[in-house]
Protein backbone atom coordinates (compact mmCIF):
# COMPACT_ATOMS: atom_id res chain seq x y z
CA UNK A 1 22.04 -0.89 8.34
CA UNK A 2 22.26 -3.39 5.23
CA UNK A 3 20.38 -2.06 2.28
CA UNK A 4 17.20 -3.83 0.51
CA UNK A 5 17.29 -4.95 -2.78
CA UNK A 6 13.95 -6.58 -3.63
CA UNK A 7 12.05 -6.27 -6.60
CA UNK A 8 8.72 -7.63 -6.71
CA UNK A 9 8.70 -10.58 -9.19
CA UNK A 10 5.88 -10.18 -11.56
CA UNK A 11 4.58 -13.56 -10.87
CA UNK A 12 4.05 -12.38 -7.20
CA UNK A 13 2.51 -9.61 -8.46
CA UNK A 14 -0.22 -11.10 -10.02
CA UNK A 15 -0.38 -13.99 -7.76
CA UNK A 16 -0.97 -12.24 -5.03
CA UNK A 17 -3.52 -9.86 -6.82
CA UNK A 18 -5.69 -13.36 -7.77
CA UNK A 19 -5.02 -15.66 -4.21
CA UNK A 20 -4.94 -12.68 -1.49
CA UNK A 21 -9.02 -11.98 -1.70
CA UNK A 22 -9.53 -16.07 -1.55
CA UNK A 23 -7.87 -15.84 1.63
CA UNK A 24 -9.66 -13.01 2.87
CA UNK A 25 -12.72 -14.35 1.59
CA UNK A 26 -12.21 -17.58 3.89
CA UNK A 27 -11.47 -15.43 6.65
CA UNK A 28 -14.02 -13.66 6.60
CA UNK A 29 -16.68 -16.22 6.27
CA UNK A 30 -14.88 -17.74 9.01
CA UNK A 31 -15.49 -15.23 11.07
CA UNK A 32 -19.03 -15.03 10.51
CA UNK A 33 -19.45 -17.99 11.47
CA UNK A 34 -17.53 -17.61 15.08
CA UNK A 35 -19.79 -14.58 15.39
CA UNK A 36 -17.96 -10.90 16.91
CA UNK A 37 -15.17 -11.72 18.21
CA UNK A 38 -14.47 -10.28 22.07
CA UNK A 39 -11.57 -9.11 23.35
CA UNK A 40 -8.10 -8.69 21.62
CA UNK A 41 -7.54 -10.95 18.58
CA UNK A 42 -4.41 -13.29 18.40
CA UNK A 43 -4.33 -12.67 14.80
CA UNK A 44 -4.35 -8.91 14.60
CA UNK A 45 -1.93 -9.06 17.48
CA UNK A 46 0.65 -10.66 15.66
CA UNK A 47 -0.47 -8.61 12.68
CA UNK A 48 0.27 -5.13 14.34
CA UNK A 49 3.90 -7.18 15.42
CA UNK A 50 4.17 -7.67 11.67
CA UNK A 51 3.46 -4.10 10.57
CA UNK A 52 4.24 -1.55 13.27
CA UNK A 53 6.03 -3.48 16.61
CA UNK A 54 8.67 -1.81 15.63
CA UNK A 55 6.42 1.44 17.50
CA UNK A 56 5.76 -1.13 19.75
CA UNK A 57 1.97 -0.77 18.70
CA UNK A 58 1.34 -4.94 19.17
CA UNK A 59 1.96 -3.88 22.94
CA UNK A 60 -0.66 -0.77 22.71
CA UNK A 61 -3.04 -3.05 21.41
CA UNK A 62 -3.09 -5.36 24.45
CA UNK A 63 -3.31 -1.99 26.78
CA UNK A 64 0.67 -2.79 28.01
CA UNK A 65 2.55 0.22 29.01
CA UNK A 66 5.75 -1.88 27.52
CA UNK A 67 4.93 -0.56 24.13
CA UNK A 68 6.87 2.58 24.95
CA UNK A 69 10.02 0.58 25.21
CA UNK A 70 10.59 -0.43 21.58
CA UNK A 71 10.06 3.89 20.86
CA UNK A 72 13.52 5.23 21.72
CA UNK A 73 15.22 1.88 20.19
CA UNK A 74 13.03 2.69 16.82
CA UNK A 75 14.23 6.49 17.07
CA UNK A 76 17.86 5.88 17.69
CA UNK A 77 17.63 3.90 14.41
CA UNK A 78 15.75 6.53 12.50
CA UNK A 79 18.97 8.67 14.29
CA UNK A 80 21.84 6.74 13.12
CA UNK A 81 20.69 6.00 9.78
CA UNK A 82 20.36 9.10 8.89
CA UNK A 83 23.93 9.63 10.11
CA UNK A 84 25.09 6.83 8.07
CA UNK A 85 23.64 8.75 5.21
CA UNK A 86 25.62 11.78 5.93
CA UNK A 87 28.46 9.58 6.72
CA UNK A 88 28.22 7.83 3.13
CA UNK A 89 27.89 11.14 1.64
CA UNK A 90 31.62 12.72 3.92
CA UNK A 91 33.30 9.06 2.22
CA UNK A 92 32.10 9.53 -1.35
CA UNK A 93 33.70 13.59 -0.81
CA UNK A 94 36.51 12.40 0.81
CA UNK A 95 37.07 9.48 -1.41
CA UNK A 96 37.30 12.21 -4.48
CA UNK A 97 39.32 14.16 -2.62
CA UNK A 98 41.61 11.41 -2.61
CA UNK A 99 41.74 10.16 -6.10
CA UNK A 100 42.16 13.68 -7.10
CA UNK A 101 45.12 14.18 -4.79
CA UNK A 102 46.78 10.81 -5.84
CA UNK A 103 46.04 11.89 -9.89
CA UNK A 104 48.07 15.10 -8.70
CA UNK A 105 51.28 13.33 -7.41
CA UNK A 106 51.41 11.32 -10.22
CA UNK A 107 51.15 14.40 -12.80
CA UNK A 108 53.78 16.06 -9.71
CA UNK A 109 56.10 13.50 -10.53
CA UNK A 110 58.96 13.32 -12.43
CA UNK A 111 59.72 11.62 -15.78
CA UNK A 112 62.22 9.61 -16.69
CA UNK A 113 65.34 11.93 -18.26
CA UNK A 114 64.31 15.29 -17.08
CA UNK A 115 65.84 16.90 -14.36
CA UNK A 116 64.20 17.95 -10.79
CA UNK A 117 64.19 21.48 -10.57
CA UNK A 118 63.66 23.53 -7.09
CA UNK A 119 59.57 24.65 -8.64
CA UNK A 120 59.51 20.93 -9.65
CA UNK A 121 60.40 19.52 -6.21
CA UNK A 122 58.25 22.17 -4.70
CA UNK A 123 55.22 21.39 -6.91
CA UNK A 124 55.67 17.56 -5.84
CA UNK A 125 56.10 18.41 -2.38
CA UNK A 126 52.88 19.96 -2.03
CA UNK A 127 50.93 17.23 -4.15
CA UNK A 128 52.31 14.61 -1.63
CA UNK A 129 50.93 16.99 1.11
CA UNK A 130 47.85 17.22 -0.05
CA UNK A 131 47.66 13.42 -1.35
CA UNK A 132 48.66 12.67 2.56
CA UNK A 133 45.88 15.11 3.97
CA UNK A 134 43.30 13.45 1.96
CA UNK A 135 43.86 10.26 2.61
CA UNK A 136 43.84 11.10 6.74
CA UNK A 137 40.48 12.54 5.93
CA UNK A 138 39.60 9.91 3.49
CA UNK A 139 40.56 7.49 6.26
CA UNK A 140 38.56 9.32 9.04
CA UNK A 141 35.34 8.98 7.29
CA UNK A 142 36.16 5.55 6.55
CA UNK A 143 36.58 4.71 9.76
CA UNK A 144 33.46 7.11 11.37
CA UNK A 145 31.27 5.25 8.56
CA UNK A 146 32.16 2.23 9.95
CA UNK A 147 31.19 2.92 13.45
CA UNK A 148 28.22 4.40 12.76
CA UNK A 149 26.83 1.42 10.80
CA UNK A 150 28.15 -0.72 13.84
CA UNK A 151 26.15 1.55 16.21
CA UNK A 152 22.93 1.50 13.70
CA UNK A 153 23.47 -2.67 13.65
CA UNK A 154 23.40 -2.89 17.11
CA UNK A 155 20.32 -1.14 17.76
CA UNK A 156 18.81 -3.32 14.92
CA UNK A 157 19.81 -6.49 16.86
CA UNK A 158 18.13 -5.04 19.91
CA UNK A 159 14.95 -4.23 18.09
CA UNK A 160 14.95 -7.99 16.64
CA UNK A 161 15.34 -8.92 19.82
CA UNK A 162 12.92 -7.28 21.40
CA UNK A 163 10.28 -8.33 18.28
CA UNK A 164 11.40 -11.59 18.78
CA UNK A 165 10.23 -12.31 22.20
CA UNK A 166 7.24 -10.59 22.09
CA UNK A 167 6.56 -13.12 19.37
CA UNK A 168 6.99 -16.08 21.64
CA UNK A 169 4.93 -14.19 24.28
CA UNK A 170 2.13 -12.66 22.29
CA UNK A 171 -0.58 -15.86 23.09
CA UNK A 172 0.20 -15.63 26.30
CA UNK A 173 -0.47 -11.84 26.90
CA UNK A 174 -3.70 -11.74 24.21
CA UNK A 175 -4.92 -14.55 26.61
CA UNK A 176 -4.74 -12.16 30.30
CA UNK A 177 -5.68 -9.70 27.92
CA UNK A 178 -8.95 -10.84 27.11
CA UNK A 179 -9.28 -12.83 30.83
CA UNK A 180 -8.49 -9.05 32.03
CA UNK A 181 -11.47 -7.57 29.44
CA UNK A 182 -13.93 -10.20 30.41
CA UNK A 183 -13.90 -9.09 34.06
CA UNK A 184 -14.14 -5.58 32.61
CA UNK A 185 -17.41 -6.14 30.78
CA UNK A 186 -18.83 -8.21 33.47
CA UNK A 187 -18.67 -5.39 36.04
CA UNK A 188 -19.65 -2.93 33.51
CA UNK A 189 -22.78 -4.78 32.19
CA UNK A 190 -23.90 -5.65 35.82
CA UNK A 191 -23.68 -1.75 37.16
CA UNK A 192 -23.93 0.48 33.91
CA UNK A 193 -26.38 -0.26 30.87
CA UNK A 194 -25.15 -0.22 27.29
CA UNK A 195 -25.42 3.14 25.69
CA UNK A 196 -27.80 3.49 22.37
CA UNK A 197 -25.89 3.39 19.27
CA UNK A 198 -27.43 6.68 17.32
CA UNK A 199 -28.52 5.60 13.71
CA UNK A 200 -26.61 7.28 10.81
CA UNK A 201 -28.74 8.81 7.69
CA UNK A 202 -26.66 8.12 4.51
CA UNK A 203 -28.07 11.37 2.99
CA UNK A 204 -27.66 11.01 -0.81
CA UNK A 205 -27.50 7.61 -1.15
CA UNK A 206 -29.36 4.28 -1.39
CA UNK A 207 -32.03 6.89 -3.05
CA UNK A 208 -32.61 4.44 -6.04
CA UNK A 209 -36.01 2.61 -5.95
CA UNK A 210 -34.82 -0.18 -7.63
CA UNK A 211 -32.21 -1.67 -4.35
CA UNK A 212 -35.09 -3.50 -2.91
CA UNK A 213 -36.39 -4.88 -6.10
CA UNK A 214 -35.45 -8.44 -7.21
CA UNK A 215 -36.04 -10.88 -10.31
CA UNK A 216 -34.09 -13.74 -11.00
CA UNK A 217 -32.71 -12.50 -14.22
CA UNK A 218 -31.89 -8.85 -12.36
CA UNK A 219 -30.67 -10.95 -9.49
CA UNK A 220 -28.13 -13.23 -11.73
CA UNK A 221 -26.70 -9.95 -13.46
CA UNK A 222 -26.00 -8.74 -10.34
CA UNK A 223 -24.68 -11.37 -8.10
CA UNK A 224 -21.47 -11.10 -10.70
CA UNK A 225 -20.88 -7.48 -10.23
CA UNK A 226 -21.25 -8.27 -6.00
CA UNK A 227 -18.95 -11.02 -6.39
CA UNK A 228 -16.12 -8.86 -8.30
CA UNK A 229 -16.88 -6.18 -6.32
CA UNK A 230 -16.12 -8.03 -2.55
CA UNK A 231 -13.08 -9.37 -4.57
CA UNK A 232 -11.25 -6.67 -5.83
CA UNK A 233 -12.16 -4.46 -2.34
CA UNK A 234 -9.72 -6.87 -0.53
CA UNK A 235 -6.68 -5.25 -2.99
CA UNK A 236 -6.45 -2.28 -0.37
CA UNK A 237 -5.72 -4.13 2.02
CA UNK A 238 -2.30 -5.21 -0.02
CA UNK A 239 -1.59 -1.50 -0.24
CA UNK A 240 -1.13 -1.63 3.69
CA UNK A 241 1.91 -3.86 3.39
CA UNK A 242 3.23 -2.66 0.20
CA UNK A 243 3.27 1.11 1.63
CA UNK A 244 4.70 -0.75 5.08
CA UNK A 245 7.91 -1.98 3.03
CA UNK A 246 8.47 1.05 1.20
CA UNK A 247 8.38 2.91 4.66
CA UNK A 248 10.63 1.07 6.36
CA UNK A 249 12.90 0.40 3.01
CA UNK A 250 13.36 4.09 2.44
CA UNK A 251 13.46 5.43 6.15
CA UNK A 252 15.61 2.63 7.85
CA UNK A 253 17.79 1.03 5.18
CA UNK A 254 17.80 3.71 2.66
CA UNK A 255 16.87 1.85 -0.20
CA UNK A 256 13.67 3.46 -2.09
CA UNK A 257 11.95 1.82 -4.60
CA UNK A 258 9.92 2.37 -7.79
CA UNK A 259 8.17 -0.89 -7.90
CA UNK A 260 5.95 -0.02 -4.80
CA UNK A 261 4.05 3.34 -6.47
CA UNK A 262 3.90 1.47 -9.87
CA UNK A 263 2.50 -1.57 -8.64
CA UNK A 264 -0.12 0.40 -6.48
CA UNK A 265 -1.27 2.65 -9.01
CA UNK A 266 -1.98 0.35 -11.75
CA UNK A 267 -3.61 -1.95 -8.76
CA UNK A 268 -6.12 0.71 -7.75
CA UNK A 269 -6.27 1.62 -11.74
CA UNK A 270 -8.07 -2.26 -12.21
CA UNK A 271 -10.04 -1.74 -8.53
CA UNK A 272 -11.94 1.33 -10.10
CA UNK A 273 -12.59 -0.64 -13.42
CA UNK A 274 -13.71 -3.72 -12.00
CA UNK A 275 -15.52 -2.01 -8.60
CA UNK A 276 -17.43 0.31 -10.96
CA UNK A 277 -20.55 -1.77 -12.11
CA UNK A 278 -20.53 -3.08 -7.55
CA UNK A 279 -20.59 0.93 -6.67
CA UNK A 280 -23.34 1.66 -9.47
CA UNK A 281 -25.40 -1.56 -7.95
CA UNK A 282 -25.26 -0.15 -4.58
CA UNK A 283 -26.51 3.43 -5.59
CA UNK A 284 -22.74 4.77 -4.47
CA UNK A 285 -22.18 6.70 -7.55
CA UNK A 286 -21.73 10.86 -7.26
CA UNK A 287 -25.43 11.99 -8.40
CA UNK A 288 -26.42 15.75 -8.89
CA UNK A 289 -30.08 14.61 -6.87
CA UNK A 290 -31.54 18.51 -6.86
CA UNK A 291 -34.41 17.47 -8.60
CA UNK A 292 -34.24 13.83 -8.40
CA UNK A 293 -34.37 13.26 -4.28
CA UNK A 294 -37.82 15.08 -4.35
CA UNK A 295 -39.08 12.37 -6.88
CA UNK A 296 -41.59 9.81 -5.94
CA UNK A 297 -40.27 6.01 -7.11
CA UNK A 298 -41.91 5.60 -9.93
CA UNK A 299 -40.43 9.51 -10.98
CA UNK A 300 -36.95 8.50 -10.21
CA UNK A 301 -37.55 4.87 -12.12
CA UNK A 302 -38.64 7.35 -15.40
CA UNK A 303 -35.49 9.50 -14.93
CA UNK A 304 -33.31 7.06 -15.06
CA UNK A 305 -34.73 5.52 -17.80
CA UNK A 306 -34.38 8.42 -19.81
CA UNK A 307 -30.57 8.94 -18.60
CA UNK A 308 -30.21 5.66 -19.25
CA UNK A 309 -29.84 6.59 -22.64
CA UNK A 310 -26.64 8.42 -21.91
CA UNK A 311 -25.40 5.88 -20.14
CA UNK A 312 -25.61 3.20 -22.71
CA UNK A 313 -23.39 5.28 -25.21
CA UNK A 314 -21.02 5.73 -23.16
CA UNK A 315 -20.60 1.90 -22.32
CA UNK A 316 -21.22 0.90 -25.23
CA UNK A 317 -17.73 3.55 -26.51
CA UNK A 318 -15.97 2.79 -23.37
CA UNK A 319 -16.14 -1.07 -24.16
CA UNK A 320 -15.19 -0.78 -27.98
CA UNK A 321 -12.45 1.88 -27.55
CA UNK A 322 -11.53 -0.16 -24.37
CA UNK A 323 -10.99 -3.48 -25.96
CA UNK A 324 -8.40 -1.94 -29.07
CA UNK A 325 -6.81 0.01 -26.20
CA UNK A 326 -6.37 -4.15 -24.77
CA UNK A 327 -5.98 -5.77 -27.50
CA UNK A 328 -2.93 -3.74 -28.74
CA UNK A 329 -1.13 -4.02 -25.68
CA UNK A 330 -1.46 -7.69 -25.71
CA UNK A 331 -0.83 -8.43 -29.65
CA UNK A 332 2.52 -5.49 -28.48
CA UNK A 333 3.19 -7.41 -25.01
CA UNK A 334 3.21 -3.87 -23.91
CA UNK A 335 5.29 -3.71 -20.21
CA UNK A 336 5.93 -0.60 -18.48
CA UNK A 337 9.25 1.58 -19.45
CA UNK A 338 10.55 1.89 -15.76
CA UNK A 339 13.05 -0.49 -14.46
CA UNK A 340 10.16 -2.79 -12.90
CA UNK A 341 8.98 -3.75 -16.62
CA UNK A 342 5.66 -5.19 -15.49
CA UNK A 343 3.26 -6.03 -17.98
CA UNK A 344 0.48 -3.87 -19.08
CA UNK A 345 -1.87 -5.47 -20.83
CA UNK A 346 -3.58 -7.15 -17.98
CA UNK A 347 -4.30 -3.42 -16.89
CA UNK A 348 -5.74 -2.17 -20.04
CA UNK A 349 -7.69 -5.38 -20.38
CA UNK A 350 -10.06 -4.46 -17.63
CA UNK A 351 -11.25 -1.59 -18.92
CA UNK A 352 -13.45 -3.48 -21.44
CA UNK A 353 -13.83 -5.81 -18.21
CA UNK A 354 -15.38 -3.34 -16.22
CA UNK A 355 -17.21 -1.96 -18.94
CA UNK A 356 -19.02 -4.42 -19.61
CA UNK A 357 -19.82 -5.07 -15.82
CA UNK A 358 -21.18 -1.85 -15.81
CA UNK A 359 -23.06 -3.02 -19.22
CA UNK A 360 -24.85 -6.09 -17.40
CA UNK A 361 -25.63 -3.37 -13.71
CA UNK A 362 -26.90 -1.09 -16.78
CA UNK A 363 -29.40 -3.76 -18.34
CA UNK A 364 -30.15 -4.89 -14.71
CA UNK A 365 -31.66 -1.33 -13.27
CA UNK A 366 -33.12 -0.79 -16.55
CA UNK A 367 -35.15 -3.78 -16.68
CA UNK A 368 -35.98 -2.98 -12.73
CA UNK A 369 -36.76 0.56 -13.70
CA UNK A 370 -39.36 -0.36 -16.42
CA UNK A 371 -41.40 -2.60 -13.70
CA UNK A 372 -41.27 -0.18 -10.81
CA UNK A 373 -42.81 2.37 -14.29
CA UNK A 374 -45.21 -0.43 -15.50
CA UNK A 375 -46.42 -1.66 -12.10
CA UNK A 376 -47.68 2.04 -11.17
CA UNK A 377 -47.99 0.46 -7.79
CA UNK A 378 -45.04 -0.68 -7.09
């Protein structure tokens, strides 16, 4: 199998970090707007032939037993790749072996003006034997290489084979599919009745008294944090192919990369900055609640008021401390010391970000938590 050399440009990088949840976003709303979809989708067909037909799992999807077909083609390349490794690692031995042996005839050999003796003769005899050994076995692996990588490149052209007509038939089959499902549901629905969905108690959360409360300043505060929040969610969804290529990169074409981890963790690094303040709007925070589930609303609203306190400070050190952390990175152009050399200072500049989206959540469910305490009622 040829070997991958991509690096991820840093333009990409961050390109894909900013357009990606636009695209989503449309989708999304799009979606909404065609209502639940029935049946297979065309789309996620062709995405599971993107990510995993190489498992044949596009097939699965539709319910076609022909998925199973692509599984001993994908093993036989798993197989033979990992021979080829072997095989590289018998040349590289073999290939020393050689060079060594060669080095040994010439040191064997006699120099100009000195006269062969019988230990001389001997000595050069048995380099040359050994040089000629080697380079049979030097030759052998050569050769089995060779054949192994043809074997591994044929079963790669089958497999693109295989993905590529599926691609041309894919609308065809996610058409019968969902003719096929239709029938399903209209035979079900007419004999069996839908069973109840059982509602799910999210014990320990959406305990906060101030979710259903709303003012147009609390509202404006928070329609920010929602809107960053949605937006930065979509980045795990990027994982899924980034994780995809390094799979197949390190397992079929033995090239590993560095790029993939680093680019992921300093990703999900900026998610939990800028998702922070969205999670503390939507009461998804861990909470010790021994004391403070019993509370009536008006109880809670006075507890968190007086935590509250706590929680300003550390904002309020967070965002100071956060923005020199920042601002020295970018005055530095700080990049990261592996090979990748992506910039940093992006990534540091969202922890004063974030903390000061948690800053504006903070003055939101304060100023909610003083009405629900003022309006005893409430």
């Amino acid at each position: 199998m040829p070997s991958l050399n991509l690096v991820l440009p840093h333009w990409l990088y961050w390109g894909t970090l900013g357009i990606f949840p636009l695209i989503a976003f449309y989708l999304v709303a799009r979606q909404k707007r065609r209502g639940v979809p029935e049946g297979p989708s065309l789309f996620l067909g062709y995405l599971f032939w993107l990510c995993a037909g190489f498992l044949g799992l596009h097939r699965f999807y539709l319910r076609s037993g022909w998925g199973f077909i692509f599984i001993p083609v994908f093993l036989a390349i798993l197989y033979t790749t990992a021979q080829i490794r072997d095989a590289r690692e018998d040349l590289s031995r073999t290939r020393s072996d050689f060079e060594f042996a060669q080095r040994s005839v010439s040191r064997a050999e006699l120099r100009p003006g000195v006269a062969a003796t019988a230990a001389t003769r001997e000595r050069l005899s048995k380099a040359q034997a050994e040089e000629a050994k080697a380079k049979a076995e030097f030759d052998r692996a050569t050769s089995e290489l060779d054949w192994r990588e043809m074997v591994s490149r044929g079963f790669a052209l089958l497999m693109a084979a295989m993905l590529l007509l599926d691609a041309a038939l894919l609308p065809g089959l996610v058409r019968r599919t969902r003719e096929r499902e239709a029938q399903s549901r209209a035979a079900a629905e007419s004999s069996i009745p839908e069973p109840a969905i059982p509602e799910v108690v999210l014990a320990g959360t959406h305990e906060d008294p101030t979710l259903q409360l709303h003012t147009p300043v609390t509202d404006a505060l928070e329609w920010l944090n929602v809107r960053v929040g949605e937006f930065v969610a979509y980045w795990a969804v990027i994982s899924i192919f980034v994780y995809y290529y390094e799979v197949i990169a390190r397992y079929l074409f033995n090239s590993p990369t560095n790029w993939v981890h680093e680019s992921m963790f300093l990703m999900f690094g900026m998610q939990y900055m800028l998702a922070g303040a969205f999670a503390y709007r939507e009461d998804q925070h861990v909470r010790v609640d021994i004391f403070y589930a019993s509370f009536s609303p008006r109880g809670k609203a006075i507890a968190d008021i007086f935590t509250s306190i706590f929680f300003f400070i550390f904002i309020g050190t967070m965002l100071v401390t956060g923005y020199r952390f920042a601002a020295d990175a970018i005055g530095l152009g700080e990049v990261s010391f592996t090979e990748w050399a992506v910039q940093y200072w992006p990534v540091k500049l969202m922890i004063p970000v974030g903390a000061a989206l948690l800053l504006l959540q903070g003055i939101s469910k304060l100023i909610k938590d003083i009405m629900i305490v003022v309006r005893a009622g409430a």
